[in-house]
Protein backbone atom coordinates (compact mmCIF):
# COMPACT_ATOMS: atom_id res chain seq x y z
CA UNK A 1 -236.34 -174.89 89.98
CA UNK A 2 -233.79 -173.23 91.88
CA UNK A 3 -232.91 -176.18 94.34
CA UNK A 4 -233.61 -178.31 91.44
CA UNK A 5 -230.06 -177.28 90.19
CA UNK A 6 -228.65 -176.83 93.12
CA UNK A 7 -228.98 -180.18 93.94
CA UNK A 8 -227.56 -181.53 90.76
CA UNK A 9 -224.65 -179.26 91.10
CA UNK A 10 -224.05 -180.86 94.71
CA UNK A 11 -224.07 -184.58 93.30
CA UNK A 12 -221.89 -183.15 90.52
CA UNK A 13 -219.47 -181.34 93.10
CA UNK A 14 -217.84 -185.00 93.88
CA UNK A 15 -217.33 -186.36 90.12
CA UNK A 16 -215.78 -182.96 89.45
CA UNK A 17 -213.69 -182.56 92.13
CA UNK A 18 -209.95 -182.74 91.43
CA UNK A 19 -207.33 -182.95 94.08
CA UNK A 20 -205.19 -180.08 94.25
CA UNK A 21 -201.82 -181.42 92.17
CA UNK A 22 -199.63 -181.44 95.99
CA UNK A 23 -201.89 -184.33 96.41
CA UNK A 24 -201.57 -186.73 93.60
CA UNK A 25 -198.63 -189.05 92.88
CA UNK A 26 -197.24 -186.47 89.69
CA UNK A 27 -195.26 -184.80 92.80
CA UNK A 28 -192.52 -187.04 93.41
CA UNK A 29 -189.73 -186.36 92.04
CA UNK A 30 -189.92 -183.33 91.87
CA UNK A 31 -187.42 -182.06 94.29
CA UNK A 32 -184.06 -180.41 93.64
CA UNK A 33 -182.96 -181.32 97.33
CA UNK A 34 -181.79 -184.74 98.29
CA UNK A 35 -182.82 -184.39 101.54
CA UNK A 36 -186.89 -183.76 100.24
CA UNK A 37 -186.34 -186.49 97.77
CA UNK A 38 -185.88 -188.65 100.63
CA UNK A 39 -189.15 -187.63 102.04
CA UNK A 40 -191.47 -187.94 99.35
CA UNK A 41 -190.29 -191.35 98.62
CA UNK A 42 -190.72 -191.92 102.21
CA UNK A 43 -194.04 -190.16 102.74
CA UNK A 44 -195.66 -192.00 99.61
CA UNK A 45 -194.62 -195.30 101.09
CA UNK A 46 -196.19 -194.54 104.23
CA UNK A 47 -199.29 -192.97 102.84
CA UNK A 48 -199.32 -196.35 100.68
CA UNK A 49 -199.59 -198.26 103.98
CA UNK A 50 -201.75 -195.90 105.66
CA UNK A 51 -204.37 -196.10 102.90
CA UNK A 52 -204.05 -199.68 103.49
CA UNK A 53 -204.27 -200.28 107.08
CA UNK A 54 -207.39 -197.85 106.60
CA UNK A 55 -209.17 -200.14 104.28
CA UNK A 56 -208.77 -202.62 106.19
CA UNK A 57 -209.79 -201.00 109.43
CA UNK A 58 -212.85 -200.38 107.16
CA UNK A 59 -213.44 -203.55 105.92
CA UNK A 60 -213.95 -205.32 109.47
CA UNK A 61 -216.24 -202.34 110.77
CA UNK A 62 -218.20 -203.00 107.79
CA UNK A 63 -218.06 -206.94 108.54
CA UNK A 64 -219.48 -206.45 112.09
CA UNK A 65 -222.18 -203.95 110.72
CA UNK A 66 -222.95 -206.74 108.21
CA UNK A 67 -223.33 -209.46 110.86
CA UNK A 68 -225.33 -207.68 112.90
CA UNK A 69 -228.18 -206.66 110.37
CA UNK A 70 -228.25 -210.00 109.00
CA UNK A 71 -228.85 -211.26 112.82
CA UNK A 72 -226.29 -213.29 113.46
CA UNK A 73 -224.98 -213.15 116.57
CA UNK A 74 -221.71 -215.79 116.69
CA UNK A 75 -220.51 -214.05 113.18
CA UNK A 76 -221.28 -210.36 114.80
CA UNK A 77 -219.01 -211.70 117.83
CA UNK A 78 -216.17 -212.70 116.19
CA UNK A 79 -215.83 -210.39 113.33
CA UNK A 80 -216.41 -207.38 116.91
CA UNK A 81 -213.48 -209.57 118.59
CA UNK A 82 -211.48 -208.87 115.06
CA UNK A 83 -212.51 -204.98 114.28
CA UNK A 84 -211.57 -204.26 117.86
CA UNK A 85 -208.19 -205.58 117.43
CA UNK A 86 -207.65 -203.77 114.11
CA UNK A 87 -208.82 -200.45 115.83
CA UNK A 88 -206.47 -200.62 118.47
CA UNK A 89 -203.67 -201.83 115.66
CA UNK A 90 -204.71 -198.37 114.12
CA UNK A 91 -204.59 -196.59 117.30
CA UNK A 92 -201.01 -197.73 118.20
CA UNK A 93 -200.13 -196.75 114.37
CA UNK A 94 -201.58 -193.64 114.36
CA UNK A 95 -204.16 -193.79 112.16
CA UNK A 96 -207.17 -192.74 114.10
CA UNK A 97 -207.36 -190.97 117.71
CA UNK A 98 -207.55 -192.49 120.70
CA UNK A 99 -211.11 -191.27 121.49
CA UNK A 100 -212.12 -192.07 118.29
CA UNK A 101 -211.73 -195.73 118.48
CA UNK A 102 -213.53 -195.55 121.68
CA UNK A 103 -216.18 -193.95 120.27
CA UNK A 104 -216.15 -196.55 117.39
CA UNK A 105 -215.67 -199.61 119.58
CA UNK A 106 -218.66 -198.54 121.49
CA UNK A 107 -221.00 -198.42 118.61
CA UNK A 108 -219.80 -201.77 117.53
CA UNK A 109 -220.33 -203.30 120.94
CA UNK A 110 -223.89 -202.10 120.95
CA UNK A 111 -224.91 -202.86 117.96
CA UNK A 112 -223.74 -206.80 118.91
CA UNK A 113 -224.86 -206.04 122.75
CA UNK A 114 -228.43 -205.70 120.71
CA UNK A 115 -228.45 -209.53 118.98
CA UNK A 116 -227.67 -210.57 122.88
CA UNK A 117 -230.43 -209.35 125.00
């Protein structure tokens, strides 16, 4: 009974999560300082594209993972050709680590190297 709850307070712990308030949007605007002003405005902008560029980075993993379950090898190819381009986008921007989108561009690679062969 035990993990019985436990386990329902675990699929809970994510719809009741709230973001600690320095997190959310309510923030801005808050500043005395013009100089802090400055930065939120700037840093929400940013973490507007960020979130962005993420999604998108995302998206054409998910594309290429698509492709390749449903066996198609000339769709896994290009939409590869187009994730790797948006990883290293992300890599020049910042987003992710270096070694990271390695590490991701490998995976991708062999999941398309296994339509080929």
């Amino acid at each position: 009974m035990h993990s019985a709850a436990a386990s329902i307070v675990r699929s809970l712990r994510s719809v009741l999560y709230f973001r600690p308030l320095h997190h959310t949007s309510e923030v801005f605007g808050m500043a005395n300082i013009a100089s802090q002003v400055k930065r939120n405005r700037q840093n929400k902008v940013r973490n507007e594209r960020n979130r962005a560029a993420r999604s998108e980075l995302r998206t054409r993993i998910r594309n290429v993972a698509e492709a390749a379950e449903a066996g198609d090898r000339a769709a896994a190819e290009t939409a590869l050709r187009a994730a790797q381009k948006h990883i290293d986008k992300a890599v020049s921007k910042g987003l992710i680590h270096k070694n990271t989108a390695a590490r991701r561009k490998a995976r991708l690679e062999k999941q398309v190297s296994s339509l080929r062969g």
